[in-house]
Protein backbone atom coordinates (compact mmCIF):
# COMPACT_ATOMS: atom_id res chain seq x y z
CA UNK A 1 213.69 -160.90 250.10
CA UNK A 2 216.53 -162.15 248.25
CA UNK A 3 218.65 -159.91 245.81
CA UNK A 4 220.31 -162.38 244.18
CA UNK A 5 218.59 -162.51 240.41
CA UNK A 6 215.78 -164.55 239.55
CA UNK A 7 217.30 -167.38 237.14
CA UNK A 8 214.73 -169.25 234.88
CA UNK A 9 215.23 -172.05 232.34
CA UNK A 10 213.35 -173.20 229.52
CA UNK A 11 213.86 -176.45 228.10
CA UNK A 12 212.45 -179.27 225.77
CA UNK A 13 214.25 -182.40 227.50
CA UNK A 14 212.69 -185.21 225.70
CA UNK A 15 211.67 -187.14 228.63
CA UNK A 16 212.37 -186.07 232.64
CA UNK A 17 211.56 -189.90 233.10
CA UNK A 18 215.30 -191.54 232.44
CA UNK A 19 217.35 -188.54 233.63
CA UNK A 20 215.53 -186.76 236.27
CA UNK A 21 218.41 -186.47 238.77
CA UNK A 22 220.87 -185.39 236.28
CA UNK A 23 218.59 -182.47 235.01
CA UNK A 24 217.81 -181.02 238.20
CA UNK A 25 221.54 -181.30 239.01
CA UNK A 26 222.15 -179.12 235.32
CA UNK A 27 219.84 -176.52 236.75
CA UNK A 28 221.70 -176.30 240.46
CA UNK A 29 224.22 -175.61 238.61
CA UNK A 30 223.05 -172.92 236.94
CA UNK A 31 221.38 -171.62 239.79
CA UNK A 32 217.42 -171.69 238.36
CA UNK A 33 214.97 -171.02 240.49
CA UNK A 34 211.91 -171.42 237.66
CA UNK A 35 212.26 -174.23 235.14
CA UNK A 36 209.68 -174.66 232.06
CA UNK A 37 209.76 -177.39 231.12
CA UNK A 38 208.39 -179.02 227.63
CA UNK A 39 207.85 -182.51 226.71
CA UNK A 40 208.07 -183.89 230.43
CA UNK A 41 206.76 -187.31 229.40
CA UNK A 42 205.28 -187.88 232.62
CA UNK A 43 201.91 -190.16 232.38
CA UNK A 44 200.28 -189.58 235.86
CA UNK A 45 200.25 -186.59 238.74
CA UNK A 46 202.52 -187.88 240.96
CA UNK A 47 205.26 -190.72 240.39
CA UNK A 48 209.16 -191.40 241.34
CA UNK A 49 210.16 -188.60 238.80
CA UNK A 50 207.77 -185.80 240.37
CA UNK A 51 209.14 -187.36 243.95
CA UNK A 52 212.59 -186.63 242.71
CA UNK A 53 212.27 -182.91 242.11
CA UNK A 54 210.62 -182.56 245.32
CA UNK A 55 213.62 -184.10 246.97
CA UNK A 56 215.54 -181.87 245.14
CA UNK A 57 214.16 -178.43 247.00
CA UNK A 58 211.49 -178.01 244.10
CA UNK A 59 207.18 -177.67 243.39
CA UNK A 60 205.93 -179.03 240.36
CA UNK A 61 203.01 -178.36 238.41
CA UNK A 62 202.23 -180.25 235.07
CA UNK A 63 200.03 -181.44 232.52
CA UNK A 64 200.32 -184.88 231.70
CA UNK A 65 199.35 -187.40 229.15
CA UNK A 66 198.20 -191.00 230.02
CA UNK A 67 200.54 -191.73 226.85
CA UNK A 68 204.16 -191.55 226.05
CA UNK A 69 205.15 -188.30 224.83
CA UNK A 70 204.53 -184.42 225.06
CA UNK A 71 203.51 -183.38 229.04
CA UNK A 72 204.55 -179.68 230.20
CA UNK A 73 205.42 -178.47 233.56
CA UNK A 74 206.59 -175.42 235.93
CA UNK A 75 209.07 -176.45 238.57
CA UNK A 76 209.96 -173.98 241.14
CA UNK A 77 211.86 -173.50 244.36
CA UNK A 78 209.52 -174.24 247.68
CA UNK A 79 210.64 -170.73 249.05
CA UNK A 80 208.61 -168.71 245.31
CA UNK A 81 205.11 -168.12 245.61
CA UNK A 82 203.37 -169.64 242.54
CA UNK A 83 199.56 -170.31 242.45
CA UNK A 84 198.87 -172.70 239.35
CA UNK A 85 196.34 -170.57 236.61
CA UNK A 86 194.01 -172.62 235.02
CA UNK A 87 193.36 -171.59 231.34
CA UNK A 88 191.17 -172.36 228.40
CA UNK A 89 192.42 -176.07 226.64
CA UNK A 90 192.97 -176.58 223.07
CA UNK A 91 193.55 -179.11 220.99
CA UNK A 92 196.33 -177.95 219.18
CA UNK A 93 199.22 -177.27 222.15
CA UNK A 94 199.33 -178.42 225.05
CA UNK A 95 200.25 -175.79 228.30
CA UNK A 96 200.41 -175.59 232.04
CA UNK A 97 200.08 -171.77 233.35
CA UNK A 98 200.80 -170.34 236.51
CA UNK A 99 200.83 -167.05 238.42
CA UNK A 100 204.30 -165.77 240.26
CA UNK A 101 203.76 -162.53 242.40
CA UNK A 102 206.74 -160.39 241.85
CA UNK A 103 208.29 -158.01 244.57
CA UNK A 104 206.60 -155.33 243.31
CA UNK A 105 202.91 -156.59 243.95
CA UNK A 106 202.81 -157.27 240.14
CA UNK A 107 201.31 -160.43 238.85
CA UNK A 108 203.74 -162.21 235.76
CA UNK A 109 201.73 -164.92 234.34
CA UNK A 110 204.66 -167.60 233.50
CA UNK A 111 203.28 -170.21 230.94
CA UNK A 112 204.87 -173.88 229.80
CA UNK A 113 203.54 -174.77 225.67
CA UNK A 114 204.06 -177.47 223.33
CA UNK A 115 202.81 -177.24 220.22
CA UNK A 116 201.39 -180.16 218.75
CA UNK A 117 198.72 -179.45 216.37
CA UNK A 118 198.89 -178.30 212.98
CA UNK A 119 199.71 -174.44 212.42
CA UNK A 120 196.62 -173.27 210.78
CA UNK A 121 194.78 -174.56 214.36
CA UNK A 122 198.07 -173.12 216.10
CA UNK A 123 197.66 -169.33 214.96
CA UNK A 124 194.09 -169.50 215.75
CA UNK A 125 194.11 -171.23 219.16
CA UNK A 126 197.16 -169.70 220.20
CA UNK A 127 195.73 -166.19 219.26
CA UNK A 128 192.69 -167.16 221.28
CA UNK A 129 194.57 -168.17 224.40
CA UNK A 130 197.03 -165.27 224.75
CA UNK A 131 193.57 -162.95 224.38
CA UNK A 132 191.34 -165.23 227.14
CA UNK A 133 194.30 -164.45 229.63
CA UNK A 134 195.57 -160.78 228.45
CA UNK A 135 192.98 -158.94 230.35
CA UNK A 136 193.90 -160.65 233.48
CA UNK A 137 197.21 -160.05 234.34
CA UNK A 138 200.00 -157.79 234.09
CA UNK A 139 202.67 -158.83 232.90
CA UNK A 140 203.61 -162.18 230.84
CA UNK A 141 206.31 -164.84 230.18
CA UNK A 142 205.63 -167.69 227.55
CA UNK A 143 208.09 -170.24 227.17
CA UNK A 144 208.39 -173.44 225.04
CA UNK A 145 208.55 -174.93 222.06
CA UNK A 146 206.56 -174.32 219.08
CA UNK A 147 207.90 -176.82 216.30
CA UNK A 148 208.04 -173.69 214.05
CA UNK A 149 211.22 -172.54 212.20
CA UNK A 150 211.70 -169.28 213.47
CA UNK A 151 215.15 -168.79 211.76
CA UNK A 152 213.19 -168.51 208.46
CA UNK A 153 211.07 -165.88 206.61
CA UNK A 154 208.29 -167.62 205.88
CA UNK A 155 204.45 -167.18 205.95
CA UNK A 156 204.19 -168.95 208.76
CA UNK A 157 206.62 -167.00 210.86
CA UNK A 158 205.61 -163.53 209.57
CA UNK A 159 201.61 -164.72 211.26
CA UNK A 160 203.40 -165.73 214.00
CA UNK A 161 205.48 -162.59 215.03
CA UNK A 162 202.20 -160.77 213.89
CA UNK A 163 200.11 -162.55 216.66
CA UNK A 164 202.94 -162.03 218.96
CA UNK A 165 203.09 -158.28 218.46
CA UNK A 166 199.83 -157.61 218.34
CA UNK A 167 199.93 -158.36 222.63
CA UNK A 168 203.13 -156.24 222.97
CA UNK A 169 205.05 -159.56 223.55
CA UNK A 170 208.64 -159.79 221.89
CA UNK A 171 210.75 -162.66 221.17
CA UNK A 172 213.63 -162.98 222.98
CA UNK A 173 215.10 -166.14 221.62
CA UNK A 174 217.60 -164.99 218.69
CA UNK A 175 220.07 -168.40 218.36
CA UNK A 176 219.06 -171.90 217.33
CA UNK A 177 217.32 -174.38 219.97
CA UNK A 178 217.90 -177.32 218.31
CA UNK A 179 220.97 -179.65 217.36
CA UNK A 180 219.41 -179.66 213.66
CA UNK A 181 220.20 -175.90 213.67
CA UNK A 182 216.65 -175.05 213.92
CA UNK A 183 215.30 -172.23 215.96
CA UNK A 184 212.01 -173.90 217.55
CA UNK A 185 211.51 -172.10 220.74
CA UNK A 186 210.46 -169.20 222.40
CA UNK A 187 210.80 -167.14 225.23
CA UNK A 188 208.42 -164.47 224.67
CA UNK A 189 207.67 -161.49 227.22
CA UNK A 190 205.99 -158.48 228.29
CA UNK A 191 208.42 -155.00 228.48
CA UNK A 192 210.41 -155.41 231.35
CA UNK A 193 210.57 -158.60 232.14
CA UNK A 194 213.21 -160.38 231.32
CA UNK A 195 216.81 -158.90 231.36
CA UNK A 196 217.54 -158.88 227.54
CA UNK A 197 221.23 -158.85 228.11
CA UNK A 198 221.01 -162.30 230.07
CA UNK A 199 219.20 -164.52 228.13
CA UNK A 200 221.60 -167.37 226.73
CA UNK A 201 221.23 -170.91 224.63
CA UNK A 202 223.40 -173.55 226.24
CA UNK A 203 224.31 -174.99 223.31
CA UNK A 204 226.57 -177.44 224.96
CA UNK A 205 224.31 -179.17 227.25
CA UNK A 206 223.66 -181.83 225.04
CA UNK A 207 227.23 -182.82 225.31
CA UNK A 208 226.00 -183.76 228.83
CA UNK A 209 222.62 -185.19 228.30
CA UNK A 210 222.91 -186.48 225.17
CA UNK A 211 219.60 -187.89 224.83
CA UNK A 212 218.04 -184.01 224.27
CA UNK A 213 217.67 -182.52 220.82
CA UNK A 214 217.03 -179.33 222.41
CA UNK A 215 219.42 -176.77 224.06
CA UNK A 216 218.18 -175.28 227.19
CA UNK A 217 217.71 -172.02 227.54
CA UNK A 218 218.86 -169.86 230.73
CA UNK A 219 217.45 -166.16 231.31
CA UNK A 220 216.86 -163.60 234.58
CA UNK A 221 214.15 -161.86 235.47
CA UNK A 222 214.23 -158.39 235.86
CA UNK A 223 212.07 -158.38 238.95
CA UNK A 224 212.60 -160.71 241.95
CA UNK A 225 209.75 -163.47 243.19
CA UNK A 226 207.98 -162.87 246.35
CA UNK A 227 208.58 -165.22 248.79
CA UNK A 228 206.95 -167.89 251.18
CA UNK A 229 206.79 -165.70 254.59
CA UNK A 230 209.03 -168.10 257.21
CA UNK A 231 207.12 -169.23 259.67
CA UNK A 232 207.43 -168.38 262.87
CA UNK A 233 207.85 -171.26 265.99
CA UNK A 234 204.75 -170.66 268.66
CA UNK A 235 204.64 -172.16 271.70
CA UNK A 236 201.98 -173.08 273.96
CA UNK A 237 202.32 -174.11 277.71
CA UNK A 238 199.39 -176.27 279.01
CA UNK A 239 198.42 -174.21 282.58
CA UNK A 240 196.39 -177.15 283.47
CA UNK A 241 199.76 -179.03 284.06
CA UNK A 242 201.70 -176.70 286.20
CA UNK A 243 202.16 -177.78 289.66
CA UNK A 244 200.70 -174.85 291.26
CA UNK A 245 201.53 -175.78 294.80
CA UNK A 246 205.10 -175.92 293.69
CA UNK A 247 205.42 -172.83 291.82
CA UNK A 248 203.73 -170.82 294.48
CA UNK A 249 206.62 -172.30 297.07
CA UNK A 250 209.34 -171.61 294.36
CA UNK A 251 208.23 -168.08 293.85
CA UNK A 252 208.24 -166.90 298.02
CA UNK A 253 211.22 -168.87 297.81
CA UNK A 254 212.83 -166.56 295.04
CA UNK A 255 211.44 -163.43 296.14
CA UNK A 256 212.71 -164.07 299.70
CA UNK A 257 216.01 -164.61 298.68
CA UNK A 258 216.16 -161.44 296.62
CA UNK A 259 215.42 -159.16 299.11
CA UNK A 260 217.85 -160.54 301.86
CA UNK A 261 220.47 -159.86 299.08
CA UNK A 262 221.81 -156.32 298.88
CA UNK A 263 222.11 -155.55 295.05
CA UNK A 264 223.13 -152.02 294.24
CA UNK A 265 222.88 -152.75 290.28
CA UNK A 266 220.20 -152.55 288.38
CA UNK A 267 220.85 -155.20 285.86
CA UNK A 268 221.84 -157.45 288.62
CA UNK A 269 218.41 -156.71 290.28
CA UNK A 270 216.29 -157.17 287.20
CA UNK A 271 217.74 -160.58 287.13
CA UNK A 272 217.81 -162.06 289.99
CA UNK A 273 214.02 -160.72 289.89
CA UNK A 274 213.25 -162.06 286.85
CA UNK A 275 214.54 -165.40 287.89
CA UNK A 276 212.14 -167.08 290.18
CA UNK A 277 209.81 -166.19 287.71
CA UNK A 278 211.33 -168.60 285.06
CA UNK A 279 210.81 -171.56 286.99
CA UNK A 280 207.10 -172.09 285.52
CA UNK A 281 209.36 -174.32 282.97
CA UNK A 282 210.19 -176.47 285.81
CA UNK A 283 206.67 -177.02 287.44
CA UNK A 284 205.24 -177.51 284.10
C-alpha cells in the first residue's frame, strides 16, 4: 500500500478528443491518480482517445453519446481497484458511477455528472438518484458540473444545498470554476473524505489549454485506494520432459562426489548437497 496521498481531479474539458495527450500530461503533473471527468465528447466505447489514456498508465470508464457533446468518465491508475456501479438513468444529467475500495475496507462511491436538463427535472432527478444509491454504500464523492450558479443566493441554489444536506453531503467547491467567473461545479462529499485543506481551483490551466472554459479542480483523499494485489510469477516444469536416465546418472554422480570430499562446514556441505539436485534444470 502506498502512503503517498490519493490525488483526484475534477474537470469539465470541453472535449478529451483534440487534446487528449496534453490533458493526461496536466494531470502527471499534478500527480492524479482519479480524474472525473465532464463533457468527454467521446461518441463510441473505445476509440484513439480512450487508447491514449490507456497508453498513458490509466482505466477508463464512460458514458458516451453517439453525438457531439456532453459524455462523462472516471479515469484511474491500472494499480486502484475500481468496479464500475451501474445506477438508475435520467433524462436530465448525464453520470458514470463507480465503486473505489478504500484501505480501510470502506466502499466510497465516486460519481462523474453533467447536468443537462432543465433544473426543475434536475432537483427532482438528482434528489432521486443520490436516494436510489444512499442506502448502498458508505461513503460518497460527487463531482462535476451542474450549470448552476452557485456563487449566487438564489432559489435555485438554496433547493440545491437543501437536497445536498439533506444526505449529509457538503460542498467543497468555494472559488469560481469558470473563466466567466461563475461557480458551476461541485465536489460534494461524505464527512471524511476529502482533505478540506487540499482542495484547490487551478485557475491557470486555461492559460495552457486554452480551449477549456472550465478550471480543473485538484483535491486528496483522506483515505488511500486499495490496490491491484501484484501478481506473483509461477512456474511449472513439464516432468514428462525430463531425461530421467540422465538425471538419475547426474545425481550418483553428485552424491558420489560429495562424499569422497571431506567438508567440515556445514554451509559448505548443504551446498555441495544441494547441488546435484539442481541439475533437473538441465535434463529438462
Amino acid at each position: 500500500m502506498s502512503s503517498d496521498p490519493l490525488n483526484c481531479m475534477s474537470w469539465n474539458v470541453r472535449s478529451l478528443n483534440n487534446k487528449v495527450d496534453e490533458i493526461m500530461e496536466f494531470i502527471a503533473d499534478n500527480k492524479v491518480s482519479v480524474f472525473i471527468i465532464q463533457e468527454t465528447w467521446l461518441t463510441d466505447t473505445n476509440n484513439h482517445t480512450t487508447a491514449v489514456i490507456r497508453a498513458h498508465g490509466f482505466n477508463v470508464v464512460h458514458i458516451h453519446r453517439n453525438s457531439k457533446g456532453g459524455g462523462v468518465a472516471i479515469a484511474h491508475k491500472n494499480n486502484i481497484k475500481l468496479v464500475q456501479v451501474f445506477s438508475s438513468v435520467h433524462g436530465s444529467f448525464e453520470s458514470v458511477t463507480a465503486r473505489l475500495i478504500q484501505d480501510d475496507r470502506k466502499n466510497l462511491l465516486i460519481s462523474s455528472l453533467y447536468r443537462t436538463g432543465t433544473l426543475g427535472s434536475f432537483f427532482h432527478d438528482f434528489d432521486t438518484w443520490i436516494g436510489g444509491l444512499f442506502v448502498k454504500f458508505e461513503r460518497f464523492l460527487i463531482c462535476g458540473d451542474i450549470n448552476l450558479h452557485l456563487e449566487e443566493t438564489s432559489a435555485h441554489s438554496t433547493e440545491f444545498y437543501r437536497i445536498v444536506s439533506s444526505y449529509g453531503l457538503t460542498q467543497l467547491v468555494k472559488k469560481p470554476t469558470h473563466k466567466g467567473n461563475h461557480l458551476l461545479d461541485i465536489i460534494l462529499a461524505s464527512h471524511k473524505v476529502v482533505c478540506h485543506d487540499k482542495v484547490s481551483v487551478l485557475d491557470d490551466a486555461i492559460a495552457r489549454l486554452p480551449s477549456c472554459d472550465h478550471y480543473p479542480i485538484l483535491f486528496t483523499l483522506e483515505h488511500q485506494a486499495c490496490q491491484h494485489d501484484q501478481r506473483k510469477l509461477i512456474q511449472f516444469r513439464n516432468l514428462h520432459k525430463i531425461d530421467s536416465t540422465a538425471f538419475s546418472e547426474d545425481l550418483l554422480d553428485g552424491f558420489d562426489s560429495y562424499q569422497k570430499l571431506n567438508l567440515s562446514y556445514f554451509g559448505d556441505r548443504l551446498s555441495h548437497y544441494n547441488s546435484p539436485v539442481l541439475c533437473v534444470d538441465t535434463t529438462a
